[in-house]
PDB file of N, CA and C in Angstrom:
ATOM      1  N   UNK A   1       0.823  -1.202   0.000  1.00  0.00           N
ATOM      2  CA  UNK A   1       0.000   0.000   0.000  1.00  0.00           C
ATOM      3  C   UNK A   1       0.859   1.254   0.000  1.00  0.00           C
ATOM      4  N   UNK A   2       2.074   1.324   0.524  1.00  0.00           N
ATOM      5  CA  UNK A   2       2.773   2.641   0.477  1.00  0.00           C
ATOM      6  C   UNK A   2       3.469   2.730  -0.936  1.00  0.00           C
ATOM      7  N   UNK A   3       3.442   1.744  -1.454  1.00  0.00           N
ATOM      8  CA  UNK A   3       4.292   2.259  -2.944  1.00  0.00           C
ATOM      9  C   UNK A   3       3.256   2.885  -3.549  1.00  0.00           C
ATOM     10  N   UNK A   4       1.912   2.202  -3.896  1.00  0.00           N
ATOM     11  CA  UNK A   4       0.644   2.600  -4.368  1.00  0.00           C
ATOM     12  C   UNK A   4       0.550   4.471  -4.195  1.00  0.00           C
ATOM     13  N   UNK A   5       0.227   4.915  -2.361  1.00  0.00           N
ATOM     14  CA  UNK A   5      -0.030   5.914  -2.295  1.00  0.00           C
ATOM     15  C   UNK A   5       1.347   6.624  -2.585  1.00  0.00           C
ATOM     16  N   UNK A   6       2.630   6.205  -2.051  1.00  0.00           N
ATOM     17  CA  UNK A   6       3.391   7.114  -3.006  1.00  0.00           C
ATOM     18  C   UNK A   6       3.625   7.272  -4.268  1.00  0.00           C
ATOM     19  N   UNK A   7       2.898   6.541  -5.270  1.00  0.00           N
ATOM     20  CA  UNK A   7       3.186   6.905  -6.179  1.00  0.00           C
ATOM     21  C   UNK A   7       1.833   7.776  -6.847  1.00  0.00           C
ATOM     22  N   UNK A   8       1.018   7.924  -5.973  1.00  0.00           N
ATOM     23  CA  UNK A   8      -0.382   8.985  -6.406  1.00  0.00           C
ATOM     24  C   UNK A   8      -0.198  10.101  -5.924  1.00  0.00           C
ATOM     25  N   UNK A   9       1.265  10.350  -4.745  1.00  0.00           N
ATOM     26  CA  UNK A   9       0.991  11.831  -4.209  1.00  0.00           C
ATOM     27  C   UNK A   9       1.928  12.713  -5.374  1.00  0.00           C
ATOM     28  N   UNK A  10       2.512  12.563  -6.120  1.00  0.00           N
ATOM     29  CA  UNK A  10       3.347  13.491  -7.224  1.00  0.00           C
ATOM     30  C   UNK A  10       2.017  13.725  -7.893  1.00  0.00           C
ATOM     31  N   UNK A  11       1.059  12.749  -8.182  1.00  0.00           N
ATOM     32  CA  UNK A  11      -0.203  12.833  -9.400  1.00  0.00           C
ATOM     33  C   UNK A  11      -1.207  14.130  -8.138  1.00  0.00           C
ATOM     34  N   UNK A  12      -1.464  13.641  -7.266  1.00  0.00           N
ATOM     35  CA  UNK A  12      -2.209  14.051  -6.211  1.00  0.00           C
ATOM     36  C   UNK A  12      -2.127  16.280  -6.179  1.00  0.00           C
ATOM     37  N   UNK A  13      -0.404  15.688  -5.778  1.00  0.00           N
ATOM     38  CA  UNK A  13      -0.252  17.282  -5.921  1.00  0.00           C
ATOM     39  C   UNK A  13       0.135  18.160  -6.479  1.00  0.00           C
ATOM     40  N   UNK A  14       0.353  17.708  -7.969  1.00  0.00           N
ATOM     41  CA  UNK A  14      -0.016  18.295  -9.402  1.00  0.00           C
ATOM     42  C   UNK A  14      -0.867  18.868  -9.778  1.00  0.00           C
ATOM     43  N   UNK A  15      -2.556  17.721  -9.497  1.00  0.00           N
ATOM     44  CA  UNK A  15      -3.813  18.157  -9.158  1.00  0.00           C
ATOM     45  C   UNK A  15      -4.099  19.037  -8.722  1.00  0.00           C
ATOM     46  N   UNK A  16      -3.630  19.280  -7.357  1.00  0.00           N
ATOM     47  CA  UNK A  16      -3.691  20.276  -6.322  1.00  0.00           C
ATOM     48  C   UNK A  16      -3.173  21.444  -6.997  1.00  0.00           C
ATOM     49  N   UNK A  17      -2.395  21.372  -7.291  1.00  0.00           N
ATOM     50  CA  UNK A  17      -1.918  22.888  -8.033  1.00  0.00           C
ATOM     51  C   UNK A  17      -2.261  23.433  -8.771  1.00  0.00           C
ATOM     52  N   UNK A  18      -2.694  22.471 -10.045  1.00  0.00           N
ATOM     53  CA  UNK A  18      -3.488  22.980 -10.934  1.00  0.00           C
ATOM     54  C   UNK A  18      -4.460  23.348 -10.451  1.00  0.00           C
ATOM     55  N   UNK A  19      -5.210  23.037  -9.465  1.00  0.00           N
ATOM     56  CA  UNK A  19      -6.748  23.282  -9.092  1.00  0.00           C
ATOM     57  C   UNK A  19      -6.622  24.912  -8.559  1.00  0.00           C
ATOM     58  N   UNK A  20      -5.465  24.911  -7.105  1.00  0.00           N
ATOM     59  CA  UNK A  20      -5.337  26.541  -7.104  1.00  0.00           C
ATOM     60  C   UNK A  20      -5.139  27.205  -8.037  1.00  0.00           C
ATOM     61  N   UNK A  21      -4.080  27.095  -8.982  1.00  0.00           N
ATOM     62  CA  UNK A  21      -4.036  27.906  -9.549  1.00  0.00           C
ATOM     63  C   UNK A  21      -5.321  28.182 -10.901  1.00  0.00           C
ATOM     64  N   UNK A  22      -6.171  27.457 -10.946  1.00  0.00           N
ATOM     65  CA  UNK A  22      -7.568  27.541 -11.860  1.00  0.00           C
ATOM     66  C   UNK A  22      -8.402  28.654 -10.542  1.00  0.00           C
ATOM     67  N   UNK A  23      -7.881  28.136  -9.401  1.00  0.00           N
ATOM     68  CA  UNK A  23      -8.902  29.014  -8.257  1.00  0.00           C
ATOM     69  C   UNK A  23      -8.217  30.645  -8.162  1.00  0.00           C
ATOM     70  N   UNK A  24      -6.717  30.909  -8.715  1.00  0.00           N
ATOM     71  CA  UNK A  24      -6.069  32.220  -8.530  1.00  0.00           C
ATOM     72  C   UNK A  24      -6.897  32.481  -9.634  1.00  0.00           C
ATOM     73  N   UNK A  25      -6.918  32.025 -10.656  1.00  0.00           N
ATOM     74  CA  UNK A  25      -6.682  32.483 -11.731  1.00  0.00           C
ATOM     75  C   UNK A  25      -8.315  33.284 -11.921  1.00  0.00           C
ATOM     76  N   UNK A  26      -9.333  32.550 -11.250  1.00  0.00           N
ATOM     77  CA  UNK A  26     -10.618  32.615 -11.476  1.00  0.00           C
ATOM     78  C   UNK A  26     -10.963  33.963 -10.073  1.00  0.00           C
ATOM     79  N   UNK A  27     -10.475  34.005  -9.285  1.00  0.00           N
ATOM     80  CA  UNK A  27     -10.472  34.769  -8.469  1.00  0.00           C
ATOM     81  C   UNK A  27      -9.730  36.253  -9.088  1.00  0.00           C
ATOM     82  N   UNK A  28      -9.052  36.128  -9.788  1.00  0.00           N
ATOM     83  CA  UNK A  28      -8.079  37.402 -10.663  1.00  0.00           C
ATOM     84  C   UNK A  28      -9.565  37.901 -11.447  1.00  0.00           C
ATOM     85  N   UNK A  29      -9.945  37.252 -12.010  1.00  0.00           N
ATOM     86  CA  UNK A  29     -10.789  37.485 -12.732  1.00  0.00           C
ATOM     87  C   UNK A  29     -12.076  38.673 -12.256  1.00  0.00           C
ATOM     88  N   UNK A  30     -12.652  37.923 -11.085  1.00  0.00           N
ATOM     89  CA  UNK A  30     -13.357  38.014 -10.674  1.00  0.00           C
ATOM     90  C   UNK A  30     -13.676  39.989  -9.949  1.00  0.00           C
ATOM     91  N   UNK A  31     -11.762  39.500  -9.415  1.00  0.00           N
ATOM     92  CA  UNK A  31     -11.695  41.162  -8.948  1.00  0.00           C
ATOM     93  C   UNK A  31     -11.632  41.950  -9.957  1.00  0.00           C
ATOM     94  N   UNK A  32     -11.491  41.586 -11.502  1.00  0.00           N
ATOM     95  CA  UNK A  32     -11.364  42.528 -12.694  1.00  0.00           C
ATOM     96  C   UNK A  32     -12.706  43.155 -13.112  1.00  0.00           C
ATOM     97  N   UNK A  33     -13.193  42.216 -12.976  1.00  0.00           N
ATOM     98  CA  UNK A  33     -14.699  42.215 -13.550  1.00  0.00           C
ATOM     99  C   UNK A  33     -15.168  43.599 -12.785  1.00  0.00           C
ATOM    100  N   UNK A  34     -15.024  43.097 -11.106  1.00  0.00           N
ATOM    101  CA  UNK A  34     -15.921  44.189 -10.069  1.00  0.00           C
ATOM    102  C   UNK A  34     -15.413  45.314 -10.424  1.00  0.00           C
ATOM    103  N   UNK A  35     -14.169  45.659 -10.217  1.00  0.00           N
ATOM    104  CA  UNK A  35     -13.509  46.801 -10.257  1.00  0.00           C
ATOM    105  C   UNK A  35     -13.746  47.554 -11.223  1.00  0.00           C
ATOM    106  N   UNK A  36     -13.317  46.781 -12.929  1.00  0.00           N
ATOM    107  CA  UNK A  36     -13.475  47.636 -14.337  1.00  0.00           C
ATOM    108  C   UNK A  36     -15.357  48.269 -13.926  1.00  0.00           C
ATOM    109  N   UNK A  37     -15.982  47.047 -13.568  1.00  0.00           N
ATOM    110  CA  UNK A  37     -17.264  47.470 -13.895  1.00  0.00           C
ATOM    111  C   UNK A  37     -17.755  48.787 -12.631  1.00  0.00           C
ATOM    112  N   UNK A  38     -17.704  48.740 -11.864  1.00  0.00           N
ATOM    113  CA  UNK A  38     -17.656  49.737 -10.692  1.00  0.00           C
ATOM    114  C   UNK A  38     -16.582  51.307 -11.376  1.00  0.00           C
ATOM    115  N   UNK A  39     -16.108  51.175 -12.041  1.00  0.00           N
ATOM    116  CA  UNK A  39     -15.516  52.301 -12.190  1.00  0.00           C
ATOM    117  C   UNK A  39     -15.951  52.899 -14.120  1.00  0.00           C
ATOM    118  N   UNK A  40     -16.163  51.445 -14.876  1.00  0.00           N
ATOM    119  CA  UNK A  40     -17.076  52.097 -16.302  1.00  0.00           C
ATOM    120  C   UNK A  40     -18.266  52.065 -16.189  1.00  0.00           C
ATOM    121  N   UNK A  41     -19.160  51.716 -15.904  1.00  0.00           N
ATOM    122  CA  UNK A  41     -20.618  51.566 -16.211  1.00  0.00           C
ATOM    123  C   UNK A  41     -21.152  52.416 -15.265  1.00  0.00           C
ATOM    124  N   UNK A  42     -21.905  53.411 -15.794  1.00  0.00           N
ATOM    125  CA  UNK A  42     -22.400  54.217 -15.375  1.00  0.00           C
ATOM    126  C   UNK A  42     -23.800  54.144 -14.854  1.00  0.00           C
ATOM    127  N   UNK A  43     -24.957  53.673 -16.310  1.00  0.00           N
ATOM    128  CA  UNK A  43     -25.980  52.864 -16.008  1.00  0.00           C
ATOM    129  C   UNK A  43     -26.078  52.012 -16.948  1.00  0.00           C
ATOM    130  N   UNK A  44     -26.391  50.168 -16.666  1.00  0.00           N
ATOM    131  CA  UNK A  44     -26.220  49.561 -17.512  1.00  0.00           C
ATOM    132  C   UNK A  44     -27.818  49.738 -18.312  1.00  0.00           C
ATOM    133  N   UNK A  45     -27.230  49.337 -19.251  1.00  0.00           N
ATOM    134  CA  UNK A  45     -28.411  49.369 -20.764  1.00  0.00           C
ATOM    135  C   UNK A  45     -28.433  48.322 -21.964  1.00  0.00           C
ATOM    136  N   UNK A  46     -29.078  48.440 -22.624  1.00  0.00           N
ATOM    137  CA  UNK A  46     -29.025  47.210 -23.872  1.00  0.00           C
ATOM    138  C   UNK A  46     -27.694  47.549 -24.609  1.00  0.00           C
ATOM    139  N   UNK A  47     -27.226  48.273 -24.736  1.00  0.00           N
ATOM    140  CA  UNK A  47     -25.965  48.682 -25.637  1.00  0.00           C
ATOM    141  C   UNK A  47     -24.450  49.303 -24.897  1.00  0.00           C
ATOM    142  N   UNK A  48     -23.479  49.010 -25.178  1.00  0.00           N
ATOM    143  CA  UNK A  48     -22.479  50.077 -23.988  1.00  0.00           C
ATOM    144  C   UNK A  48     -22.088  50.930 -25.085  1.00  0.00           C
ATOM    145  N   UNK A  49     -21.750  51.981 -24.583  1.00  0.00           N
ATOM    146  CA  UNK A  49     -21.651  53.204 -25.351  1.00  0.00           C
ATOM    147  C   UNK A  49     -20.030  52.825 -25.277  1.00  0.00           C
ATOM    148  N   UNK A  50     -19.618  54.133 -26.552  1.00  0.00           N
ATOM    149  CA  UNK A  50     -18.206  53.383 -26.542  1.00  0.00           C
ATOM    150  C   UNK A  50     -17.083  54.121 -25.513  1.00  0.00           C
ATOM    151  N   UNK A  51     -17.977  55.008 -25.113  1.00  0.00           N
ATOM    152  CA  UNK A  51     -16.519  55.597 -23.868  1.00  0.00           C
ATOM    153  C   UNK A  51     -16.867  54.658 -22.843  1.00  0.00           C
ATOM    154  N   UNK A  52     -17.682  53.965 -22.681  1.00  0.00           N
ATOM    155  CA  UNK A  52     -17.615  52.525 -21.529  1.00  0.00           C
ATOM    156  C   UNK A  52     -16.359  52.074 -21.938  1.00  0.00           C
ATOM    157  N   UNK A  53     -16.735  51.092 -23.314  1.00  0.00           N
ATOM    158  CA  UNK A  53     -15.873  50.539 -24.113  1.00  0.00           C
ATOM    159  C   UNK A  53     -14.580  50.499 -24.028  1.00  0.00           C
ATOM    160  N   UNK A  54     -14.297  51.964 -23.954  1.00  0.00           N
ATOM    161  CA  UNK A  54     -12.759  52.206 -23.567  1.00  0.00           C
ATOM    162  C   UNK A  54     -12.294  52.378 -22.657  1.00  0.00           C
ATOM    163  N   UNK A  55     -13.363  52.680 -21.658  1.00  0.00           N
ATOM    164  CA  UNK A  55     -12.714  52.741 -20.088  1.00  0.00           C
ATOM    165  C   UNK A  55     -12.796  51.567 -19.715  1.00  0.00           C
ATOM    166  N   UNK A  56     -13.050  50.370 -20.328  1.00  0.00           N
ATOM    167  CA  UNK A  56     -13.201  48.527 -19.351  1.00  0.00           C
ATOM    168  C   UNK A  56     -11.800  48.107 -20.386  1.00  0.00           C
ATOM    169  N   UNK A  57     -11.619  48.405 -21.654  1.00  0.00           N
ATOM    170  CA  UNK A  57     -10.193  48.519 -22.138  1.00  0.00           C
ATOM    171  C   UNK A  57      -9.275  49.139 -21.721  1.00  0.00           C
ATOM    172  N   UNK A  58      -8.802  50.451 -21.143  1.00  0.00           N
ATOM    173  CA  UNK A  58      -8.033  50.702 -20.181  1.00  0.00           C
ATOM    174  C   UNK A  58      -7.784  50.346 -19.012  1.00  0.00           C
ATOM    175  N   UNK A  59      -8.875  50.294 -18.094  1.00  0.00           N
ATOM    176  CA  UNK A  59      -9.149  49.663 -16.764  1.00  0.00           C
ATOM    177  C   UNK A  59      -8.504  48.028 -17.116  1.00  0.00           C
ATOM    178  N   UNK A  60      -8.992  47.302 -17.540  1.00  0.00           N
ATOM    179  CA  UNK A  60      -8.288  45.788 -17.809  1.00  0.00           C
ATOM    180  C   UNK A  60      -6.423  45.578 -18.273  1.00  0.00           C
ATOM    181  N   UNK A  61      -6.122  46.567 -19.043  1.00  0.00           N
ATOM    182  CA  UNK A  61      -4.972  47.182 -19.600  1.00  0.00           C
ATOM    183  C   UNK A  61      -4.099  47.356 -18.230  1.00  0.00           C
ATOM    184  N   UNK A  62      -4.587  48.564 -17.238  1.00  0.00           N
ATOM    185  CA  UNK A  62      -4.089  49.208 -16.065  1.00  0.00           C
ATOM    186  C   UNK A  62      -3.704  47.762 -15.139  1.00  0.00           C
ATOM    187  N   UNK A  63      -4.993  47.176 -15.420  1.00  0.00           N
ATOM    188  CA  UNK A  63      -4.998  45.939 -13.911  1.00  0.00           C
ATOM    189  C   UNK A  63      -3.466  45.027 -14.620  1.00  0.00           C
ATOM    190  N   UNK A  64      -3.807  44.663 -15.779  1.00  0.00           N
ATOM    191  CA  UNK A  64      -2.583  43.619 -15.922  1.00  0.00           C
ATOM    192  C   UNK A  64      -1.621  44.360 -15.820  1.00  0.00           C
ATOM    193  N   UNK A  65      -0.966  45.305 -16.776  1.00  0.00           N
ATOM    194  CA  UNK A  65       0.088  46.169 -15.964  1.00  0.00           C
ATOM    195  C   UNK A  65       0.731  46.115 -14.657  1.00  0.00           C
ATOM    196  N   UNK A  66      -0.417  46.606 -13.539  1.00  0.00           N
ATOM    197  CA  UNK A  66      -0.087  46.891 -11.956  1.00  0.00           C
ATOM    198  C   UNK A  66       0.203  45.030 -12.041  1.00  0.00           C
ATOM    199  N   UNK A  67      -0.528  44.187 -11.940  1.00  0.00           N
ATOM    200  CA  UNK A  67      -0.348  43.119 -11.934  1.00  0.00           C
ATOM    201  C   UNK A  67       0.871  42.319 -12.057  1.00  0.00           C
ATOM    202  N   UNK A  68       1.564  43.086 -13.207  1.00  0.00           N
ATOM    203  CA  UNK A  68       2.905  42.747 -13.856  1.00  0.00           C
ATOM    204  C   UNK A  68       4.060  43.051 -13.148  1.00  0.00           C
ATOM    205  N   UNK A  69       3.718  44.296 -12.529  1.00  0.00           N
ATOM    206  CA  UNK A  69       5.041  44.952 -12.184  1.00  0.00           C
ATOM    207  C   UNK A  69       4.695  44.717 -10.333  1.00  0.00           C
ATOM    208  N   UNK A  70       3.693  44.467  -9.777  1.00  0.00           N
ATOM    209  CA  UNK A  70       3.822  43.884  -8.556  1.00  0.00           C
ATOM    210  C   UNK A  70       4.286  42.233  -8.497  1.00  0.00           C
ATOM    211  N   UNK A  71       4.320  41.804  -9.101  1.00  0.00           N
ATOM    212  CA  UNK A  71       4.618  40.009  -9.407  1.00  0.00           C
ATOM    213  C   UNK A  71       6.462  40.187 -10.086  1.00  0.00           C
ATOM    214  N   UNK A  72       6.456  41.277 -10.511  1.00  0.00           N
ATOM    215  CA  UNK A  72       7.825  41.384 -10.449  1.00  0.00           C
ATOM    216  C   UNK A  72       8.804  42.229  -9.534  1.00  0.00           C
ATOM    217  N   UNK A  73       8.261  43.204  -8.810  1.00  0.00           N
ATOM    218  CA  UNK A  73       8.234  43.562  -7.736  1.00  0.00           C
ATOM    219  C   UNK A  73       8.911  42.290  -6.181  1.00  0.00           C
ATOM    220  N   UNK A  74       7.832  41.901  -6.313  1.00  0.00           N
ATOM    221  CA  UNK A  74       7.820  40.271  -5.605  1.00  0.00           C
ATOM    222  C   UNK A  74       9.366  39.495  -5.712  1.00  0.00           C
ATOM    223  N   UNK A  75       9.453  39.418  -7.393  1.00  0.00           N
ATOM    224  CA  UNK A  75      10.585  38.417  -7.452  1.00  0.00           C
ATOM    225  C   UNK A  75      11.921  39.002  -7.014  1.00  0.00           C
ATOM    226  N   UNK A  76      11.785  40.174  -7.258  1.00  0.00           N
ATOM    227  CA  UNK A  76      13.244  41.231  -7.097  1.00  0.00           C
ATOM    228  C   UNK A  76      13.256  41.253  -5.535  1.00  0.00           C
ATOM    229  N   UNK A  77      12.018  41.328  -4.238  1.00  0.00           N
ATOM    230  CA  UNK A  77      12.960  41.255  -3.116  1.00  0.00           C
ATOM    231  C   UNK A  77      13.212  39.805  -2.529  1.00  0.00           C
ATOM    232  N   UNK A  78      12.687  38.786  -3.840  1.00  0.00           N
ATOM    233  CA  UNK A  78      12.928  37.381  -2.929  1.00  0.00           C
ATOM    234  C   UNK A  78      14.854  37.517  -3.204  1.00  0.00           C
ATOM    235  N   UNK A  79      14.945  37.960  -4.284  1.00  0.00           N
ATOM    236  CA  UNK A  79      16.388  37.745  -5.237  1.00  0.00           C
ATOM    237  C   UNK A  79      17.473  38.443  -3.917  1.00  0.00           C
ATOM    238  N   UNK A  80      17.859  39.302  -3.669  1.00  0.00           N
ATOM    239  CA  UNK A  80      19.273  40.352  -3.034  1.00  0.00           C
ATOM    240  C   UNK A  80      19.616  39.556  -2.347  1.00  0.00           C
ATOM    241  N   UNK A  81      19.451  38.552  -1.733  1.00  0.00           N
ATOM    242  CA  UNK A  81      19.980  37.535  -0.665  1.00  0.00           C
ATOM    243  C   UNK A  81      21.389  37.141  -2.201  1.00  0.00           C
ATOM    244  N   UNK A  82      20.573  36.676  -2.439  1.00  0.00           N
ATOM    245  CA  UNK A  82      21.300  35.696  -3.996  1.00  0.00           C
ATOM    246  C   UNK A  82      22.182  36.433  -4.652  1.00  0.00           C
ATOM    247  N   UNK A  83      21.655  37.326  -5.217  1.00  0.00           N
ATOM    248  CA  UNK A  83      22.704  38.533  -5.905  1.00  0.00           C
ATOM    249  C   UNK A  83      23.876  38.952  -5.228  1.00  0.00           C
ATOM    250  N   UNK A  84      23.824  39.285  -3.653  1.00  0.00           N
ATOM    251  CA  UNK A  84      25.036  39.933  -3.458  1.00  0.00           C
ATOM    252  C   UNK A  84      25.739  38.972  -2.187  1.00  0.00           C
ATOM    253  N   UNK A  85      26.216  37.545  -2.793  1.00  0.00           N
ATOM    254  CA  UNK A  85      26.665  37.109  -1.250  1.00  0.00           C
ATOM    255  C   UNK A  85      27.741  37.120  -1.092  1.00  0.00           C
ATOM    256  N   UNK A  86      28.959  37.301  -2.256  1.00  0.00           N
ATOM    257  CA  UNK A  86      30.332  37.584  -1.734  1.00  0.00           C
ATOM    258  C   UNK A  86      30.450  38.987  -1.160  1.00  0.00           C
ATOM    259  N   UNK A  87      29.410  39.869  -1.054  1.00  0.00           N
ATOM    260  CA  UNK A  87      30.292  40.822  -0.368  1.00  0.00           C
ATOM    261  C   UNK A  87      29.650  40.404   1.122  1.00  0.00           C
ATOM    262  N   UNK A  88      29.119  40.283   1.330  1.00  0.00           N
ATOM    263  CA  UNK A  88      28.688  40.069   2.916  1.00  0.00           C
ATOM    264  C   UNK A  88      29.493  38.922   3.682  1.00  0.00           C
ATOM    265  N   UNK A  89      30.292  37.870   2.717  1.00  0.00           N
ATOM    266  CA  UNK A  89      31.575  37.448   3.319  1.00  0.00           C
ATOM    267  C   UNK A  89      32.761  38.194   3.438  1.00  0.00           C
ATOM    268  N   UNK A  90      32.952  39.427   2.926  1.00  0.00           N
ATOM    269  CA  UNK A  90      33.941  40.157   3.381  1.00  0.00           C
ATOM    270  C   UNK A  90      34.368  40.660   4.151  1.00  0.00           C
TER     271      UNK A  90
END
């Protein structure tokens, strides 16, 4: 029985990951939606006028952007440990 379950937990928590990250990914979404729409739609109607149009195209534009540069943000203060370790042996 332990070869069995070890060999389902690599499959197991693959799964798992994929599943969060379908749950980040759907949750990203979700805050796009509220936000663009809370800040273009003024009153909704049968038609969107096109300065909606362009403000849920900018607004979506803005979010991935900020998005981009906080996720890289992120990676740059995991990094300075790494980057500078011969001088801190000096």
């Amino acid at each position: 029985m332990d070869s069995s379950s070890s060999a389902a937990d690599p499959q197991l928590q693959r799964f798992l990951e994929a599943e969060t990250e379908k749950q980040r990914f759907q949750q990203l979404v979700h805050q796009l939606t509220e936000l663009c729409w809370e800040k273009c739609m003024d009153k909704p109607g049968p038609k969107m006028d096109s300065r909606a149009e362009a403000c849920f195209v900018n607004c979506v534009d803005r979010f991935i952007d900020t998005s981009k540069f906080i996720l890289s943000r992120l990676e740059q203060t995991q990094k300075p440990s790494a980057v500078f370790p011969e001088s801190f042996s000096e």
